[in-house]
N, C-alpha and C. Protein backbone atom coordinates (compact mmCIF):
# COMPACT_ATOMS: atom_id res chain seq x y z
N UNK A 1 7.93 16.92 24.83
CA UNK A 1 7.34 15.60 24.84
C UNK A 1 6.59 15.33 23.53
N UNK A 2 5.75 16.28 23.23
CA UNK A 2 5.10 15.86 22.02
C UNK A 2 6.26 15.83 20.84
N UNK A 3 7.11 16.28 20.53
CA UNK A 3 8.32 16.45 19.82
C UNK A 3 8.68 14.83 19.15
N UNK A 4 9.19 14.30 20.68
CA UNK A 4 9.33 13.05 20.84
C UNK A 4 8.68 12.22 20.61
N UNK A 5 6.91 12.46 21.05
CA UNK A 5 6.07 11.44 20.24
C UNK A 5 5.63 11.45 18.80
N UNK A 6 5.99 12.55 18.04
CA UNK A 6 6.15 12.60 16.94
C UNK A 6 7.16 12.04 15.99
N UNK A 7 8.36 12.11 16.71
CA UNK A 7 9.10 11.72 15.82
C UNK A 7 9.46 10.15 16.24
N UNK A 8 9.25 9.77 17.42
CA UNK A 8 9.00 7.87 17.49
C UNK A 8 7.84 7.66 16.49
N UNK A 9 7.07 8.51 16.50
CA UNK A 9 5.71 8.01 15.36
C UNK A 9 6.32 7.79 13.76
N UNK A 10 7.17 8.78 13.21
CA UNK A 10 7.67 9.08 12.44
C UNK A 10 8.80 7.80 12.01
N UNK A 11 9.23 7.62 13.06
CA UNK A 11 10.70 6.67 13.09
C UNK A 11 9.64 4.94 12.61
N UNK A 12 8.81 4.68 13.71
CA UNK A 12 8.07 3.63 13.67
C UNK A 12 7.13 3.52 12.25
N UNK A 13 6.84 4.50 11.83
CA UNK A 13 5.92 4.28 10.03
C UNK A 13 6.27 3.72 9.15
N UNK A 14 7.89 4.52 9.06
CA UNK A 14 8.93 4.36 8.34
C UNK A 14 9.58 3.01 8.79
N UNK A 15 10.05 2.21 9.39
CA UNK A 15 10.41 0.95 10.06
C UNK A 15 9.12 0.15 9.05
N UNK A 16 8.03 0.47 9.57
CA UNK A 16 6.81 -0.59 8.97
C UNK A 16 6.80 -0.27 7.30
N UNK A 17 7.26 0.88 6.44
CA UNK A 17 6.93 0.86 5.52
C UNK A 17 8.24 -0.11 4.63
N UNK A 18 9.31 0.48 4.91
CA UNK A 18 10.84 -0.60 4.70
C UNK A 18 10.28 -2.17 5.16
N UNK A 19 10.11 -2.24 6.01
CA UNK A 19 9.80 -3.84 6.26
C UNK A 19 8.56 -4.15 5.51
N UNK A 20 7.60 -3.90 4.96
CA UNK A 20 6.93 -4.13 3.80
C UNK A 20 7.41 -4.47 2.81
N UNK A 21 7.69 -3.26 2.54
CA UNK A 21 8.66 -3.30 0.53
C UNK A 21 9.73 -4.53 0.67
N UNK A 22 10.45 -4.90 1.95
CA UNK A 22 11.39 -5.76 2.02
C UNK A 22 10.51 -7.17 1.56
N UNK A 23 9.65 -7.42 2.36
CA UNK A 23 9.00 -8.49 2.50
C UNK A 23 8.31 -8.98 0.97
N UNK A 24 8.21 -7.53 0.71
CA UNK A 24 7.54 -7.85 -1.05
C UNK A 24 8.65 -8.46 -2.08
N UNK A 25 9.57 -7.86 -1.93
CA UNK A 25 10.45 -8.14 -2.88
C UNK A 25 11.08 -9.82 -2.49
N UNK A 26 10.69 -10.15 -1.53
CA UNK A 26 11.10 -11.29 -0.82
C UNK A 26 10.24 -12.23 -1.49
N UNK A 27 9.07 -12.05 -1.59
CA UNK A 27 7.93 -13.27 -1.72
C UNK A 27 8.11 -12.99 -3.31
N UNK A 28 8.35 -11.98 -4.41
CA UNK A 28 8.43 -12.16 -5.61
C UNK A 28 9.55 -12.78 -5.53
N UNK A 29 10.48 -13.14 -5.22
CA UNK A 29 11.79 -13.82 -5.30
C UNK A 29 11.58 -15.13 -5.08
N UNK A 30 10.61 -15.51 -3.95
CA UNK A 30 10.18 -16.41 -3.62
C UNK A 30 9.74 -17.29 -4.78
N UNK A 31 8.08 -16.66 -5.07
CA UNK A 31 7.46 -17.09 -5.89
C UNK A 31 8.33 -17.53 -7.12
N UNK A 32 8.97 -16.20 -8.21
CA UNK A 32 10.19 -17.08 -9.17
C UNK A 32 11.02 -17.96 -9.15
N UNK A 33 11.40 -18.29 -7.96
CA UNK A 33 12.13 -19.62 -7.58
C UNK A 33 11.50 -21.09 -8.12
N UNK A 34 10.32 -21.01 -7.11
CA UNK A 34 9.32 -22.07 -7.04
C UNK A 34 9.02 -22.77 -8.18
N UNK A 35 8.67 -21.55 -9.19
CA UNK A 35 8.44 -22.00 -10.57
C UNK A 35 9.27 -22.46 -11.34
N UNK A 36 10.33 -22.20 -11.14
CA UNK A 36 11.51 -22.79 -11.84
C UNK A 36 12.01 -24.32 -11.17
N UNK A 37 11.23 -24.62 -10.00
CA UNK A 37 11.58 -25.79 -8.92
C UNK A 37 13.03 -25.26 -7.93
N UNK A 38 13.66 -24.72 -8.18
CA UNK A 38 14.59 -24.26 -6.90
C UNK A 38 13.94 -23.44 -5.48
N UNK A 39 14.89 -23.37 -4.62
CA UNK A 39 14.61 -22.69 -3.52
C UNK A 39 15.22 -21.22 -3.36
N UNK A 40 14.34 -20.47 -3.28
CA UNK A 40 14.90 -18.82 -2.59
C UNK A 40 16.27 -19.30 -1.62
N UNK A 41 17.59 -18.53 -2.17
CA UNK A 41 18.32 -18.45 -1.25
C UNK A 41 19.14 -17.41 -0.78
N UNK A 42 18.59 -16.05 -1.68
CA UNK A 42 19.30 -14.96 -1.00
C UNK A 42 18.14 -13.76 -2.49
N UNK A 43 18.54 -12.22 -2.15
CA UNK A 43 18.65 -11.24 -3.51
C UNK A 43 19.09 -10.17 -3.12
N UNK A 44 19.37 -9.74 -4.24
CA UNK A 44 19.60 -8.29 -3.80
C UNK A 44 18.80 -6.78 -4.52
N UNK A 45 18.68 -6.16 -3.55
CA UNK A 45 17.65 -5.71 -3.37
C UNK A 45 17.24 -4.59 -4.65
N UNK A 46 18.34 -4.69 -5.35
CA UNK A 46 18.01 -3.86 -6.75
C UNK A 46 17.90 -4.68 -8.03
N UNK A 47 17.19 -5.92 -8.11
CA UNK A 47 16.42 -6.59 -8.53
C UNK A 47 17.32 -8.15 -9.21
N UNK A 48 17.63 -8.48 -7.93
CA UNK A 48 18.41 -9.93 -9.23
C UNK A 48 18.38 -11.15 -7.39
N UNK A 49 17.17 -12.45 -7.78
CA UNK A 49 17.19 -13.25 -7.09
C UNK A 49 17.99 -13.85 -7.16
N UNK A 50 18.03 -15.05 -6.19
CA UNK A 50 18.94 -16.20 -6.42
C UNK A 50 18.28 -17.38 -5.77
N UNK A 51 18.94 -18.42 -6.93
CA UNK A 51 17.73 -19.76 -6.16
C UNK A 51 18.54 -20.60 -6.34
N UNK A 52 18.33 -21.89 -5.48
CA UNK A 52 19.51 -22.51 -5.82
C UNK A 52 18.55 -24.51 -5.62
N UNK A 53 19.58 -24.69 -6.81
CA UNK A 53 18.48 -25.42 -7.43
C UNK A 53 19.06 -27.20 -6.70
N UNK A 54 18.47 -28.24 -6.61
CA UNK A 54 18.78 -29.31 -6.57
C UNK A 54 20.38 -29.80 -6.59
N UNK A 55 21.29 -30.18 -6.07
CA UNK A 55 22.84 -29.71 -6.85
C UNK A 55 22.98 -28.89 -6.07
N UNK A 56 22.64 -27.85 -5.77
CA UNK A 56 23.70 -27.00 -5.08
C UNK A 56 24.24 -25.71 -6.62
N UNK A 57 23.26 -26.15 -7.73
CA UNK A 57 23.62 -24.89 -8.60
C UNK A 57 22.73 -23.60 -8.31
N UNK A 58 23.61 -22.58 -8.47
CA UNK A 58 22.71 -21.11 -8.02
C UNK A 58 22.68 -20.52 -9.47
N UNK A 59 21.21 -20.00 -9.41
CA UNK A 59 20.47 -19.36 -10.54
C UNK A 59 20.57 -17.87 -10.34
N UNK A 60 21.02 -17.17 -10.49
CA UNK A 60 20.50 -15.51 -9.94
C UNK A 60 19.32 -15.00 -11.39
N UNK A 61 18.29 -14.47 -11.28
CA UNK A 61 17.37 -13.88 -11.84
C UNK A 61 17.03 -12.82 -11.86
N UNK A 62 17.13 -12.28 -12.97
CA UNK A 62 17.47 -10.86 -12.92
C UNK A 62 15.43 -10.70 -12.88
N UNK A 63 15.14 -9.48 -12.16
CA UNK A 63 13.51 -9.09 -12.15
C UNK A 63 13.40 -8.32 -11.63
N UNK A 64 12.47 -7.22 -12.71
CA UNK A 64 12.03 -6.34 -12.01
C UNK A 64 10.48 -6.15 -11.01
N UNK A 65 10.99 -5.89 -10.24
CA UNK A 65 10.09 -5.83 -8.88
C UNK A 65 8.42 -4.76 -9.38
N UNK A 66 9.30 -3.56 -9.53
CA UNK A 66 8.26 -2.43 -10.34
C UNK A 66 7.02 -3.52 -11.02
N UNK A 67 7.05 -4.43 -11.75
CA UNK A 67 6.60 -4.99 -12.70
C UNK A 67 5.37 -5.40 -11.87
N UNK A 68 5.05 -5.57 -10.77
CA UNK A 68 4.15 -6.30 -9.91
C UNK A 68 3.17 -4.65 -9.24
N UNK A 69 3.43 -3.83 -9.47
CA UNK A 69 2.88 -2.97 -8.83
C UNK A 69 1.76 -2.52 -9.76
């Protein structure tokens, strides 16, 4: 039993620490959008946003994430 509550503890940290870093890289994607006036509409996750601007033109932005830490 304790086995088990260790490693749900383990499983659940890790869940919250990925969904962090996700969320970060999300809102810097965010934020670069904004400034440029387009909307966040997708990235990928080894550093290149995409925003897509008035029109229907998509911007991808290359950025490094590291840079904010």
């Amino acid at each position: 039993m304790i086995v088990l509550a260790a490693l749900g503890t383990f499983l659940a940290v890790n869940t919250y620490k990925t969904g962090f870093e996700f969320g970060r890289v999300v809102g810097h994607c965010e934020m670069a959008c904004s400034v440029l006036g387009a909307d966040f509409s997708g990235f990928e996750y080894e550093g290149t946003c995409q925003c897509e601007q008035s029109g229907g033109f998509i911007l991808n932005i290359p950025i490094d994430h590291n840079f904010f830490d």
